[in-house]
PDB file of N, CA and C in Angstrom:
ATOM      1  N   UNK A   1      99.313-117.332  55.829  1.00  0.00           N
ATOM      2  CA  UNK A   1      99.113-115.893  55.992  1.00  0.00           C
ATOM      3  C   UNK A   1      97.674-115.632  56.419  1.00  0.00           C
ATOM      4  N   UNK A   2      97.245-114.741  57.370  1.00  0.00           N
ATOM      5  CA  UNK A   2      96.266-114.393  57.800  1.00  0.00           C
ATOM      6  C   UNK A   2      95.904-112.840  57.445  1.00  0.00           C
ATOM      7  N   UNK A   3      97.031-112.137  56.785  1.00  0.00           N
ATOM      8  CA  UNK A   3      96.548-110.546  56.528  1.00  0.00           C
ATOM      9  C   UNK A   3      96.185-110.714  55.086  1.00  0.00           C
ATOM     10  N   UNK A   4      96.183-109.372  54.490  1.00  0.00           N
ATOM     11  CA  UNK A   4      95.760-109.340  53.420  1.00  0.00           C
ATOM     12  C   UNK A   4      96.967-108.942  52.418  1.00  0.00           C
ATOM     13  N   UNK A   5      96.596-109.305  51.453  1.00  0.00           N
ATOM     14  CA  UNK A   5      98.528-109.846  50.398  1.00  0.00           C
ATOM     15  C   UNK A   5      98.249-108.665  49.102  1.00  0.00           C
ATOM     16  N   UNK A   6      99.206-108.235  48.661  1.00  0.00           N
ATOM     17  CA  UNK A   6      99.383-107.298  47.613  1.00  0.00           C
ATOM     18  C   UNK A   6      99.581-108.771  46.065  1.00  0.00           C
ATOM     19  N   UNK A   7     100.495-109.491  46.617  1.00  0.00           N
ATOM     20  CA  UNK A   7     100.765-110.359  45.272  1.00  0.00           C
ATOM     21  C   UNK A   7     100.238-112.002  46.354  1.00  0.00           C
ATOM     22  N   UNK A   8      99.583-112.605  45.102  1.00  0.00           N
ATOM     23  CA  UNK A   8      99.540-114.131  45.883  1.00  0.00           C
ATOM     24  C   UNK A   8     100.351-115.242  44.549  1.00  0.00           C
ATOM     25  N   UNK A   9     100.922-115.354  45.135  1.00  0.00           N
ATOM     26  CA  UNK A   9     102.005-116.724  44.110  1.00  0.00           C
ATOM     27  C   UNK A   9     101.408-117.493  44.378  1.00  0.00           C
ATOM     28  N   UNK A  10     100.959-118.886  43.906  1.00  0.00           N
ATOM     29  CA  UNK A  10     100.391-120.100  44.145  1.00  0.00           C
ATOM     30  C   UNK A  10     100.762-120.749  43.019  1.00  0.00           C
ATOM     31  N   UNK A  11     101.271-122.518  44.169  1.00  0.00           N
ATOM     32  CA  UNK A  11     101.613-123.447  42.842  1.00  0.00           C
ATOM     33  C   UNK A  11     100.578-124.624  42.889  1.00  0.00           C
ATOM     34  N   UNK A  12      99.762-124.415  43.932  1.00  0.00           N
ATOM     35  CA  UNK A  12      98.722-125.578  44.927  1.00  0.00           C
ATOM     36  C   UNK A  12      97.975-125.816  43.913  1.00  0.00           C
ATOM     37  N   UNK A  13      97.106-124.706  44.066  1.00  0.00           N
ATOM     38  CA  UNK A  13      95.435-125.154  43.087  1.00  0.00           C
ATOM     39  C   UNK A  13      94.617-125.421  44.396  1.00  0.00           C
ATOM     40  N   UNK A  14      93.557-125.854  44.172  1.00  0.00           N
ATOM     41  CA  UNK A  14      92.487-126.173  44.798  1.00  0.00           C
ATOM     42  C   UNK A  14      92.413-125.884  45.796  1.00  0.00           C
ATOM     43  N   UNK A  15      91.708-125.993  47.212  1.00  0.00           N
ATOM     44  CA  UNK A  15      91.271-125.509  48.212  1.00  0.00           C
ATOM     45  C   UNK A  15      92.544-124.304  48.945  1.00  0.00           C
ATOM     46  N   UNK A  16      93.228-124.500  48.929  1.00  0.00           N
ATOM     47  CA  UNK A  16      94.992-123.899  49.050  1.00  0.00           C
ATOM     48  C   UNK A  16      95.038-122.502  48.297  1.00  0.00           C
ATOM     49  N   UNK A  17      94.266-122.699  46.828  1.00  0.00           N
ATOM     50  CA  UNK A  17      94.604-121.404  46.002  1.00  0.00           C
ATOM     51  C   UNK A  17      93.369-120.648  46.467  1.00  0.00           C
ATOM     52  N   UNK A  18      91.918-121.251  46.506  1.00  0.00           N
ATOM     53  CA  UNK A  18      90.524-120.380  46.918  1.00  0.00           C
ATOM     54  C   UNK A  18      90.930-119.764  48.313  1.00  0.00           C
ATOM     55  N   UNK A  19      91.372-120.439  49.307  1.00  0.00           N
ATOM     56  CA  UNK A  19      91.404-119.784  50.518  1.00  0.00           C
ATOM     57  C   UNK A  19      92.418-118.856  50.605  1.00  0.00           C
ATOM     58  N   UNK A  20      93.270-118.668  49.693  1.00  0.00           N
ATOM     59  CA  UNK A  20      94.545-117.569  49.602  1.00  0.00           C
ATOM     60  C   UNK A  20      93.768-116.898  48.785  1.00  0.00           C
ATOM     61  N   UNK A  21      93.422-116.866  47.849  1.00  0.00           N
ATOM     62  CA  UNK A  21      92.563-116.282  47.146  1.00  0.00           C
ATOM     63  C   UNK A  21      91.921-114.962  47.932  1.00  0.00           C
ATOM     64  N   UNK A  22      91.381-115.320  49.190  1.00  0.00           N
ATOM     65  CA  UNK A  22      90.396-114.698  49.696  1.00  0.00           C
ATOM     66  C   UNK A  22      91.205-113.233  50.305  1.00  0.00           C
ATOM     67  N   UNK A  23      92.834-113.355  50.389  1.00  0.00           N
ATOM     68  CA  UNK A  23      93.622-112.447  51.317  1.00  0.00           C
ATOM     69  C   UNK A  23      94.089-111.422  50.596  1.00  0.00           C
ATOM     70  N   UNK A  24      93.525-111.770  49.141  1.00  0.00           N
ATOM     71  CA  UNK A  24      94.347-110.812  47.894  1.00  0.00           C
ATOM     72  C   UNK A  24      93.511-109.206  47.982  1.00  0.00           C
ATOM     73  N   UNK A  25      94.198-108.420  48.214  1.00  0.00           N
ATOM     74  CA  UNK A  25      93.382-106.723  48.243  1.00  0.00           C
ATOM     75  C   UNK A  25      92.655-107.018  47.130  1.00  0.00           C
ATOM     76  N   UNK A  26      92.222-105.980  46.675  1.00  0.00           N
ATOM     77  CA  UNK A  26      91.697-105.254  45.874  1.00  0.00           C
ATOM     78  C   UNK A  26      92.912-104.728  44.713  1.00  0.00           C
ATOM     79  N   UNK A  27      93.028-104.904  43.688  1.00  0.00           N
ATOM     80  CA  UNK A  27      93.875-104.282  42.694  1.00  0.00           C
ATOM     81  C   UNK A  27      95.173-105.040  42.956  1.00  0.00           C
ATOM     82  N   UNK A  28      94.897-106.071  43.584  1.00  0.00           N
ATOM     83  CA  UNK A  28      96.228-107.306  43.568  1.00  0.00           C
ATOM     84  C   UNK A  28      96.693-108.277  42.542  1.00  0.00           C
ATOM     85  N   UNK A  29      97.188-108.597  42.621  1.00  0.00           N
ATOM     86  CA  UNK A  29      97.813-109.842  41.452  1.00  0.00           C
ATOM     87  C   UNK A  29      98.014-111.148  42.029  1.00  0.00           C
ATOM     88  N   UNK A  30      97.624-111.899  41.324  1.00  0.00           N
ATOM     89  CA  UNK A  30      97.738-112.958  41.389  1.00  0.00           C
ATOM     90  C   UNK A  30      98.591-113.756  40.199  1.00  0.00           C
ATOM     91  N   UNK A  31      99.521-115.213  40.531  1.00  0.00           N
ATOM     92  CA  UNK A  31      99.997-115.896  39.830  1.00  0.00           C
ATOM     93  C   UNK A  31     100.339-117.333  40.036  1.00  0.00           C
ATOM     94  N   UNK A  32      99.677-117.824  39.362  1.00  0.00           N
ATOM     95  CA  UNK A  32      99.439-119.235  39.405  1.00  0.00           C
ATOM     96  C   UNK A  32     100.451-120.166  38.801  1.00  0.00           C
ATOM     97  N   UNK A  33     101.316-120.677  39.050  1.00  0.00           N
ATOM     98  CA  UNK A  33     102.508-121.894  37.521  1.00  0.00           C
ATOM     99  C   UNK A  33     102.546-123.180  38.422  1.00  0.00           C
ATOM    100  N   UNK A  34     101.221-123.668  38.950  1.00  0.00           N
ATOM    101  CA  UNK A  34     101.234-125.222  38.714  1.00  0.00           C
ATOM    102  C   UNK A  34      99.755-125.568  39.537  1.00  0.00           C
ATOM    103  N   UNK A  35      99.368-126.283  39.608  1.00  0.00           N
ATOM    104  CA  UNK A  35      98.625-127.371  40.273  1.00  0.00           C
ATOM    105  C   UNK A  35      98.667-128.627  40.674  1.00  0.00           C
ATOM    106  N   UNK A  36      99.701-128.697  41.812  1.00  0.00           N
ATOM    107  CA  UNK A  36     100.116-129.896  42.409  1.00  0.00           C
ATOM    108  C   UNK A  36      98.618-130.848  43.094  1.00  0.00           C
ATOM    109  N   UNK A  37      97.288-130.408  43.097  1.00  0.00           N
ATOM    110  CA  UNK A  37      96.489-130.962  44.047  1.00  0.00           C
ATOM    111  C   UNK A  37      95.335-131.754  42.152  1.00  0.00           C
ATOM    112  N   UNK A  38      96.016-130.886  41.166  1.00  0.00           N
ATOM    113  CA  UNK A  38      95.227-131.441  40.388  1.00  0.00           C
ATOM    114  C   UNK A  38      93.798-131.437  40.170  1.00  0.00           C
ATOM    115  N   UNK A  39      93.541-130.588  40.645  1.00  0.00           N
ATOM    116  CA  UNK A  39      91.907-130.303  40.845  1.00  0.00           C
ATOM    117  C   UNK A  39      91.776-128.833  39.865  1.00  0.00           C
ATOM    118  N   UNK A  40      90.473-128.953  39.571  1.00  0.00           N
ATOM    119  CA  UNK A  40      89.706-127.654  38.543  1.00  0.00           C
ATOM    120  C   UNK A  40      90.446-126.250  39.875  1.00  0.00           C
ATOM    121  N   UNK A  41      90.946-125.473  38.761  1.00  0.00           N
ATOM    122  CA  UNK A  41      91.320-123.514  40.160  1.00  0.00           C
ATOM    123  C   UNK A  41      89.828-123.278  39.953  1.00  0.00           C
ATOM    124  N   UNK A  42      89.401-122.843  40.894  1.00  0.00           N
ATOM    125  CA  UNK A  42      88.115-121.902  40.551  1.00  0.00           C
ATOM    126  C   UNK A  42      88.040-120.852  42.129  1.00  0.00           C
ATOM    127  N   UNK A  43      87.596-119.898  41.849  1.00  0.00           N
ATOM    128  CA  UNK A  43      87.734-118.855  42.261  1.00  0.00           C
ATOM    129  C   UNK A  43      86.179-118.721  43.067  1.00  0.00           C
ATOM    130  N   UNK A  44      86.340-117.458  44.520  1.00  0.00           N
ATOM    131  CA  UNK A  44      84.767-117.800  44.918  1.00  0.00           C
ATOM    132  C   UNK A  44      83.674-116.907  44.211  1.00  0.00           C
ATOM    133  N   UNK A  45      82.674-117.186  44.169  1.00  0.00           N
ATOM    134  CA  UNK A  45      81.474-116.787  43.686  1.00  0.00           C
ATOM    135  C   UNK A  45      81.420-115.132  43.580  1.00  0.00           C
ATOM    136  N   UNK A  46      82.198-114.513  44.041  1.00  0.00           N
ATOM    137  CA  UNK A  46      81.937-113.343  44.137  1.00  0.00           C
ATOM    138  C   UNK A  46      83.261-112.772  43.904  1.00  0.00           C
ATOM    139  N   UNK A  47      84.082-113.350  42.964  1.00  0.00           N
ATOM    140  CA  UNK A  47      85.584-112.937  43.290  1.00  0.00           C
ATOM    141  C   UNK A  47      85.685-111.430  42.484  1.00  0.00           C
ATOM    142  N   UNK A  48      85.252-111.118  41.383  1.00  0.00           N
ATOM    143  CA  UNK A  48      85.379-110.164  40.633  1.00  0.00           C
ATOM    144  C   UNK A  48      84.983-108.619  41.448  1.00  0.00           C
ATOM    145  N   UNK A  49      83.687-108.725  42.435  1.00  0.00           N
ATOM    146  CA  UNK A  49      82.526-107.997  43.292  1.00  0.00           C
ATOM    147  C   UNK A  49      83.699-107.895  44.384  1.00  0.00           C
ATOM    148  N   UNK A  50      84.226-108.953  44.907  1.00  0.00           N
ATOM    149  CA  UNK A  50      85.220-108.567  46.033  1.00  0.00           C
ATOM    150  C   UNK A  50      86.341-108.263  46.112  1.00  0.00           C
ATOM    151  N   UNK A  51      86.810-108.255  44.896  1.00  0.00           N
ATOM    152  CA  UNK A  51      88.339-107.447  44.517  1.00  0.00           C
ATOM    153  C   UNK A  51      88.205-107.355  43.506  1.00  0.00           C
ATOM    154  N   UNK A  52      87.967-105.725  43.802  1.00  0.00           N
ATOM    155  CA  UNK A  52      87.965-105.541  41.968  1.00  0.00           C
ATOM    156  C   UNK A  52      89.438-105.063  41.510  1.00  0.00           C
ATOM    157  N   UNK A  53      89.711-105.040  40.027  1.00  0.00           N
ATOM    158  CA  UNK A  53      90.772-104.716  39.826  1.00  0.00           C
ATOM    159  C   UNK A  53      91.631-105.901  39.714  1.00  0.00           C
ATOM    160  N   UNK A  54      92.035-106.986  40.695  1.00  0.00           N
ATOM    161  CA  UNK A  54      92.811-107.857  40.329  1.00  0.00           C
ATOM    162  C   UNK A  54      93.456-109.049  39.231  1.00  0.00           C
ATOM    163  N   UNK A  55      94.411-108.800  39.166  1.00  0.00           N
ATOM    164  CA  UNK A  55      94.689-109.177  37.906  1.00  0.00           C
ATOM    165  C   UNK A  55      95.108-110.785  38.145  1.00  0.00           C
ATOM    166  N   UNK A  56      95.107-111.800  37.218  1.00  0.00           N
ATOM    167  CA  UNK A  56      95.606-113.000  37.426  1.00  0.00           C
ATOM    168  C   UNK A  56      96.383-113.846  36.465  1.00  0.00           C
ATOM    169  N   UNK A  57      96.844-114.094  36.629  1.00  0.00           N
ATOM    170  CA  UNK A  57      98.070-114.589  35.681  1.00  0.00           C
ATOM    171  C   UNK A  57      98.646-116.244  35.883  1.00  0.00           C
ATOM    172  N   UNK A  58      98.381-116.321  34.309  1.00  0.00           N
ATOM    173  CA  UNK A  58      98.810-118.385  34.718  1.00  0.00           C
ATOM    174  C   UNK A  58     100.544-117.922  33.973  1.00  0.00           C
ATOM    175  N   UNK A  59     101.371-118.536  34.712  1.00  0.00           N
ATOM    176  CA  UNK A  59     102.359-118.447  34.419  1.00  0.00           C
ATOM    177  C   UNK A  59     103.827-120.125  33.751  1.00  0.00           C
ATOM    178  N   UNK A  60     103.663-120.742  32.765  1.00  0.00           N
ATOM    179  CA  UNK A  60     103.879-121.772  32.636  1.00  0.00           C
ATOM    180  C   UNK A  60     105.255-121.510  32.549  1.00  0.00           C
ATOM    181  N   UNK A  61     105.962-122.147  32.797  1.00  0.00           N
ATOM    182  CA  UNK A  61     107.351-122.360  33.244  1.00  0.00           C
ATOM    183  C   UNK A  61     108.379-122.595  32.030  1.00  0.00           C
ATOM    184  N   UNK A  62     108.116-123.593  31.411  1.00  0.00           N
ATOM    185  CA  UNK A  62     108.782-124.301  30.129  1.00  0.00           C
ATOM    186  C   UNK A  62     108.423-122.752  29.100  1.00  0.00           C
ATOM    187  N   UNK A  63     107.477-122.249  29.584  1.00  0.00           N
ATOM    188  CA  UNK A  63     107.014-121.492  27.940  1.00  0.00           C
ATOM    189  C   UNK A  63     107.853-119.912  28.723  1.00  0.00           C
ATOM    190  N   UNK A  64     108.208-119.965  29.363  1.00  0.00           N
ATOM    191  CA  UNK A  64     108.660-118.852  29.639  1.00  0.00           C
ATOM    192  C   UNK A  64     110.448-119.019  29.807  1.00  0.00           C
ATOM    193  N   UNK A  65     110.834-120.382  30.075  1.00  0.00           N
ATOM    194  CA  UNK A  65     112.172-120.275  29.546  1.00  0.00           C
ATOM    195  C   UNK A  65     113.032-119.793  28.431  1.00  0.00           C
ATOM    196  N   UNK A  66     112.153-120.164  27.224  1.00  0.00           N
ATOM    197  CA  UNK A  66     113.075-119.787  25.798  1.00  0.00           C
ATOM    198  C   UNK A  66     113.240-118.612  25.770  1.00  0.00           C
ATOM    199  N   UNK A  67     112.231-117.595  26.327  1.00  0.00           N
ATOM    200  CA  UNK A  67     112.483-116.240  26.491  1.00  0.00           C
ATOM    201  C   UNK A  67     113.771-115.561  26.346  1.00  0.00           C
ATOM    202  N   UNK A  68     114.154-116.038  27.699  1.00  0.00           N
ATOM    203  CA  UNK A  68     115.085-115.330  28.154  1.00  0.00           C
ATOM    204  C   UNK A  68     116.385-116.311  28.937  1.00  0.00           C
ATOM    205  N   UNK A  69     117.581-115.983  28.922  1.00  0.00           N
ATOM    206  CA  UNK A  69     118.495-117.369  29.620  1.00  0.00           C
ATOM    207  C   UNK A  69     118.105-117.574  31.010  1.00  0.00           C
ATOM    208  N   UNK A  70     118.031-118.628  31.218  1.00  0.00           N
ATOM    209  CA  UNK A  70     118.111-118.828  33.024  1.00  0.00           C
ATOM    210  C   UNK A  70     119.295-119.010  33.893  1.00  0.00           C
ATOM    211  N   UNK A  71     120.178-119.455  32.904  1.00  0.00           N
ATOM    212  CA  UNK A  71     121.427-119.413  33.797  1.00  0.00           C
ATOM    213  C   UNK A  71     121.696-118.592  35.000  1.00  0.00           C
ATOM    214  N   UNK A  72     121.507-116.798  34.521  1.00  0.00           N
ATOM    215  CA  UNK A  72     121.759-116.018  35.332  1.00  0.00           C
ATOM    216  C   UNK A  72     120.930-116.187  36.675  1.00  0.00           C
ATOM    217  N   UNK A  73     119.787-116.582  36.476  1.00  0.00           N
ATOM    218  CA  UNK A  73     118.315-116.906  37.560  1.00  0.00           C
ATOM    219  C   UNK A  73     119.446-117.697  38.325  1.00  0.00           C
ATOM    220  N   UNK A  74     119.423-119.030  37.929  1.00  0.00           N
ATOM    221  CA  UNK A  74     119.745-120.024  38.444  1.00  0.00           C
ATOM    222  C   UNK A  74     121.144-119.754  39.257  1.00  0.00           C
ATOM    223  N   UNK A  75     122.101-118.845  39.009  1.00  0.00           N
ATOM    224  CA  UNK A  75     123.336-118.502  40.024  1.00  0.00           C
ATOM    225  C   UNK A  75     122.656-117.997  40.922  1.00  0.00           C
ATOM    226  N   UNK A  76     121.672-116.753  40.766  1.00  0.00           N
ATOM    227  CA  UNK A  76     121.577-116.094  42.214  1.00  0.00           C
ATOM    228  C   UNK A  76     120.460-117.084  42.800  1.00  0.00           C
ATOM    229  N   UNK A  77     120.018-117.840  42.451  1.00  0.00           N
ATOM    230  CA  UNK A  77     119.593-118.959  43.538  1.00  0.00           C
ATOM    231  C   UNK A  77     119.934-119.806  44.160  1.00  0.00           C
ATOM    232  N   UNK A  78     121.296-120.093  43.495  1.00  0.00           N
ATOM    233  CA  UNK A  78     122.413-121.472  43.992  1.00  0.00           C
ATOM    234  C   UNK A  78     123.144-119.848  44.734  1.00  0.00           C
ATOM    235  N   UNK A  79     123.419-118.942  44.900  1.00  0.00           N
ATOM    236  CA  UNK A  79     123.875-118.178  45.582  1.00  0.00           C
ATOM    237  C   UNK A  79     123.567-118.006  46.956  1.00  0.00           C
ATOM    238  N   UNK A  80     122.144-117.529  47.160  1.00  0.00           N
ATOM    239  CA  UNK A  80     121.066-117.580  47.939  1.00  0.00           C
ATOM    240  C   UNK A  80     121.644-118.902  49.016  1.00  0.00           C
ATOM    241  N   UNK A  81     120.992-119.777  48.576  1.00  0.00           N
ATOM    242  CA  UNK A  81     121.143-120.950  48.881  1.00  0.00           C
ATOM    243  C   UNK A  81     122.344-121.564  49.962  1.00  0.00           C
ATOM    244  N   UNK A  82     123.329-121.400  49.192  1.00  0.00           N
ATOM    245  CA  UNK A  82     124.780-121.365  49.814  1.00  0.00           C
ATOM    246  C   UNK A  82     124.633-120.042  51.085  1.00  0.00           C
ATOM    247  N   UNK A  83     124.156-119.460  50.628  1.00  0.00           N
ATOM    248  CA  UNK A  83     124.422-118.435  51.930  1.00  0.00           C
ATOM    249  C   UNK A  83     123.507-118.386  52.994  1.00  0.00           C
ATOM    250  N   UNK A  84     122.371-119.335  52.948  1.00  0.00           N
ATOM    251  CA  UNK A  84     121.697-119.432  53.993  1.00  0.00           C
ATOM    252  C   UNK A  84     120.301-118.673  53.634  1.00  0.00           C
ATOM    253  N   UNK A  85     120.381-117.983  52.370  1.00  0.00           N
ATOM    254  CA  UNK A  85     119.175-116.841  52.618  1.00  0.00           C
ATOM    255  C   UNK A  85     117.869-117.386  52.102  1.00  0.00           C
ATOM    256  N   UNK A  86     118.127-118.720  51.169  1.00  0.00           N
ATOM    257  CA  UNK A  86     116.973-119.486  50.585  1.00  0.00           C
ATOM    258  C   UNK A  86     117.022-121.205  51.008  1.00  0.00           C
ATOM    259  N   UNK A  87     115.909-121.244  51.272  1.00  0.00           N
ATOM    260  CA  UNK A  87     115.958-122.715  51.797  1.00  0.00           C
ATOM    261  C   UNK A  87     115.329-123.597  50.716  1.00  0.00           C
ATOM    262  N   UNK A  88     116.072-124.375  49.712  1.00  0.00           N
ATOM    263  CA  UNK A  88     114.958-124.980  48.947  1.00  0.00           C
ATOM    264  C   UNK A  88     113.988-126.250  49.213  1.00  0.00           C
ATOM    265  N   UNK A  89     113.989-126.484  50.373  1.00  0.00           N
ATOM    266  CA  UNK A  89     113.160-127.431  50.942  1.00  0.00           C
ATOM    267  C   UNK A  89     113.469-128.826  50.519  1.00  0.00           C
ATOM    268  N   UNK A  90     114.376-129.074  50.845  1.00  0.00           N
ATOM    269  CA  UNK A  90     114.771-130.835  49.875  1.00  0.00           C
ATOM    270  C   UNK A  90     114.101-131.701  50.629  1.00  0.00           C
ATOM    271  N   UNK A  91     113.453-132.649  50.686  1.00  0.00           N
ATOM    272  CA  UNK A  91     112.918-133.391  51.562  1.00  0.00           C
ATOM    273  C   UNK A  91     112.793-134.795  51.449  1.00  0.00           C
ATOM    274  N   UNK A  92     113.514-135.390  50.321  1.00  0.00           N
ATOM    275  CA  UNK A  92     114.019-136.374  49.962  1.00  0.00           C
ATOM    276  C   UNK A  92     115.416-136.389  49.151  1.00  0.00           C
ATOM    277  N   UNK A  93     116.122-136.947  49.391  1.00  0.00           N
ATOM    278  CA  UNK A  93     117.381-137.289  48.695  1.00  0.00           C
ATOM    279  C   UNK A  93     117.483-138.895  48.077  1.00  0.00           C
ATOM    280  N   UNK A  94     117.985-139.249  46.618  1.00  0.00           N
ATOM    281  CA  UNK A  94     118.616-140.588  46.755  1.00  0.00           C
ATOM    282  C   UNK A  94     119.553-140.551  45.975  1.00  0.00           C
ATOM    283  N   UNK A  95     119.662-142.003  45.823  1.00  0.00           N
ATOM    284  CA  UNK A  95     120.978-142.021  44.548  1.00  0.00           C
ATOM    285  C   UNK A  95     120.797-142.047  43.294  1.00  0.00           C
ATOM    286  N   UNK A  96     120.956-141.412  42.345  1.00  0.00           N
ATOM    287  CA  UNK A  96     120.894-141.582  40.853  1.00  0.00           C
ATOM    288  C   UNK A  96     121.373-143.055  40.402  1.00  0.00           C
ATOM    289  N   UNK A  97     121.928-143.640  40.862  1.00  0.00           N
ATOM    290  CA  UNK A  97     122.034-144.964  40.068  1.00  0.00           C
ATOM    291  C   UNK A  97     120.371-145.679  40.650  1.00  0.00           C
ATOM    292  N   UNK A  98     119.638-145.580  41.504  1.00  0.00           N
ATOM    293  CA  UNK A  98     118.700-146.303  41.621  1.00  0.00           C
ATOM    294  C   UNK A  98     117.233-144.992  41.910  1.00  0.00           C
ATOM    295  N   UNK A  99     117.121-144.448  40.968  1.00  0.00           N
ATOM    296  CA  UNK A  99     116.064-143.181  40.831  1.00  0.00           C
ATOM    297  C   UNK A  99     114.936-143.795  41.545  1.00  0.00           C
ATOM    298  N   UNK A 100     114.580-145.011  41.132  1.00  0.00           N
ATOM    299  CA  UNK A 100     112.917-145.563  41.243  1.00  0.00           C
ATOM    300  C   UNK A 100     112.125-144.967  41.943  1.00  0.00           C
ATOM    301  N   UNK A 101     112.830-145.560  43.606  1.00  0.00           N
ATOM    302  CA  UNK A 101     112.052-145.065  44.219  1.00  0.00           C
ATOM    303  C   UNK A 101     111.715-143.521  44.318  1.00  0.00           C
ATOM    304  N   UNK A 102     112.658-142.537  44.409  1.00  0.00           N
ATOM    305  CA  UNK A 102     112.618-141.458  44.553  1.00  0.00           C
ATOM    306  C   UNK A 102     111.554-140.492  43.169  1.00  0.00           C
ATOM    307  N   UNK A 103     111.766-141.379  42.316  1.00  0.00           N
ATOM    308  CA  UNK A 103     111.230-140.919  41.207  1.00  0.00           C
ATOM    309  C   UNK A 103     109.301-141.145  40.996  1.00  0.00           C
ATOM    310  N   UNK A 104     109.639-142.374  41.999  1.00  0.00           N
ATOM    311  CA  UNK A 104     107.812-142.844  42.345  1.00  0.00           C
ATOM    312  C   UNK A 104     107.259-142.013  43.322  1.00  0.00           C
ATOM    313  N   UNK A 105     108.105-142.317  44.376  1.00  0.00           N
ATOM    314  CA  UNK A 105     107.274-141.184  45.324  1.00  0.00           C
ATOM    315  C   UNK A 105     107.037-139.243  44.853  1.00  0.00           C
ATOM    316  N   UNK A 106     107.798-138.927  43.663  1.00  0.00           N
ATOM    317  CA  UNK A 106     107.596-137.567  43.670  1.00  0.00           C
ATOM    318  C   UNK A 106     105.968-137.869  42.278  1.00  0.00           C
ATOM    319  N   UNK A 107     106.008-138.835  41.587  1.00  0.00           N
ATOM    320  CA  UNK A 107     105.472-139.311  40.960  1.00  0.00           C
ATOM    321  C   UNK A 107     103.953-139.361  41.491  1.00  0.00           C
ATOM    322  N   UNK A 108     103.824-139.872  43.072  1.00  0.00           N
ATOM    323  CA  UNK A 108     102.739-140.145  43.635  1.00  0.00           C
ATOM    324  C   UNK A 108     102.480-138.879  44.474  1.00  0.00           C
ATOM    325  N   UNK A 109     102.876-138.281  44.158  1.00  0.00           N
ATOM    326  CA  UNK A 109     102.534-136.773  44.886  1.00  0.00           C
ATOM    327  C   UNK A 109     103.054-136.948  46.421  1.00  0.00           C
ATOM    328  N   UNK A 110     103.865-138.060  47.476  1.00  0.00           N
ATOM    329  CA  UNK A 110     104.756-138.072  48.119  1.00  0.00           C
ATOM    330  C   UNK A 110     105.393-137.001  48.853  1.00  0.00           C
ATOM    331  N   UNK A 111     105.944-136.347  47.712  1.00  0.00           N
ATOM    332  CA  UNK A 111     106.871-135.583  48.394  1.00  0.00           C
ATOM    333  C   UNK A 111     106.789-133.971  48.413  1.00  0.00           C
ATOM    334  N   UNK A 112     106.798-133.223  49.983  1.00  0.00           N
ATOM    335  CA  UNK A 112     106.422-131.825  49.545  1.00  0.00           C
ATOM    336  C   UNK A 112     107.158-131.330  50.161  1.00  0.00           C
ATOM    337  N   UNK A 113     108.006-131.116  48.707  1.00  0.00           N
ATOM    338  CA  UNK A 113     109.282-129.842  48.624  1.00  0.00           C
ATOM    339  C   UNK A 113     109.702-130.665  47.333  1.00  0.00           C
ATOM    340  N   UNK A 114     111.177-130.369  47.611  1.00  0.00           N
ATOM    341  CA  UNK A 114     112.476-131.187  46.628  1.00  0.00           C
ATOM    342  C   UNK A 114     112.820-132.144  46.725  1.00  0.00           C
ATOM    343  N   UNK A 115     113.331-133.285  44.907  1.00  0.00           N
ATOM    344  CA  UNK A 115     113.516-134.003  45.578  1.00  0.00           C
ATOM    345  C   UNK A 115     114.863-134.140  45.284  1.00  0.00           C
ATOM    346  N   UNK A 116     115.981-134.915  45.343  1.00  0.00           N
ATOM    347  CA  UNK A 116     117.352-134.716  44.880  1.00  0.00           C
ATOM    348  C   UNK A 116     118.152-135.760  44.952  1.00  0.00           C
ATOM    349  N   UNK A 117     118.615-136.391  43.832  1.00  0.00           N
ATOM    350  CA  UNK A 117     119.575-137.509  42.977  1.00  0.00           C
ATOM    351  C   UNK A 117     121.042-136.999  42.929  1.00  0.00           C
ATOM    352  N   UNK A 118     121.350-137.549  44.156  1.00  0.00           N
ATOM    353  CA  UNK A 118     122.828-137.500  44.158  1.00  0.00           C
ATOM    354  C   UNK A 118     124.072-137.914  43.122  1.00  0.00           C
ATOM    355  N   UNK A 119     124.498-137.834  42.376  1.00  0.00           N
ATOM    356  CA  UNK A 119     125.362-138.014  41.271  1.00  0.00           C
ATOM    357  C   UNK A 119     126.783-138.793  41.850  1.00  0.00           C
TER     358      UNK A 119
END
C-alpha cells in the first residue's frame, strides 16, 4: 500500500511493520498478532508527534480463543474460500504420513503463506 490506511493489521514485525507503520492516519489503529521476522516491533522516533491519537493493539490468538467459539469464524472462512472470495495462500502441501519435511521448512521460516498435510 502506498496511501494512507485507517486500520494497519500486521503479522510481520520488523522493517514490514515500521514502514506500514508510516501509512497509518492520524487517530488510526493498529494491530499486531505475530512476528514472523522475529525481530524487536519498534516504532519510528516520532511516532506518537506524527499520529496522534492512534491506538495499537497486540492481539494474541490462543488468548483470544477461549473467549468466544470459533467454529462459527471458521465456517464463514471455509465458506469464503470455497467460493472464491478468500484465497488462503497455501504454498506448500504434503502428506501427513511423512510431515518432516513440510513441518521443517515452515519451522525454518520457508514458507510464506500456508502450509497443508493432506490426510
Amino acid at each position: 500500500a502506498t496511501q494512507p490506511v485507517h486500520v494497519l493489521v500486521d503479522s510481520v514485525g520488523g522493517d514490514v511493520f515500521r514502514s506500514a507503520f508510516q501509512l497509518v492516519e492520524p487517530r488510526g489503529v493498529v494491530v499486531c498478532y505475530g512476528n514472523t521476522t522475529r525481530t524487536d516491533l519498534s516504532l519510528p522516533f516520532d511516532w506518537g508527534h506524527a499520529r496522534p491519537g492512534v491506538r495499537i493493539r497486540y492481539l494474541h490468538l490462543f488468548d483470544e480463543m477461549p473467549r468466544r467459539p470459533v467454529g462459527n469464524d471458521l465456517a464463514v472462512l471455509l465458506r469464503l474460500v470455497a467460493q472464491g472470495a478468500l484465497d488462503p495462500h497455501v504454498t506448500l502441501v504434503g502428506d501427513w504420513r511423512d510431515a518432516e519435511p513440510v513441518l521443517r521448512s515452515v519451522g525454518d521460516r520457508q514458507v510464506n503463506g500456508k502450509a497443508v498435510l493432506v490426510l
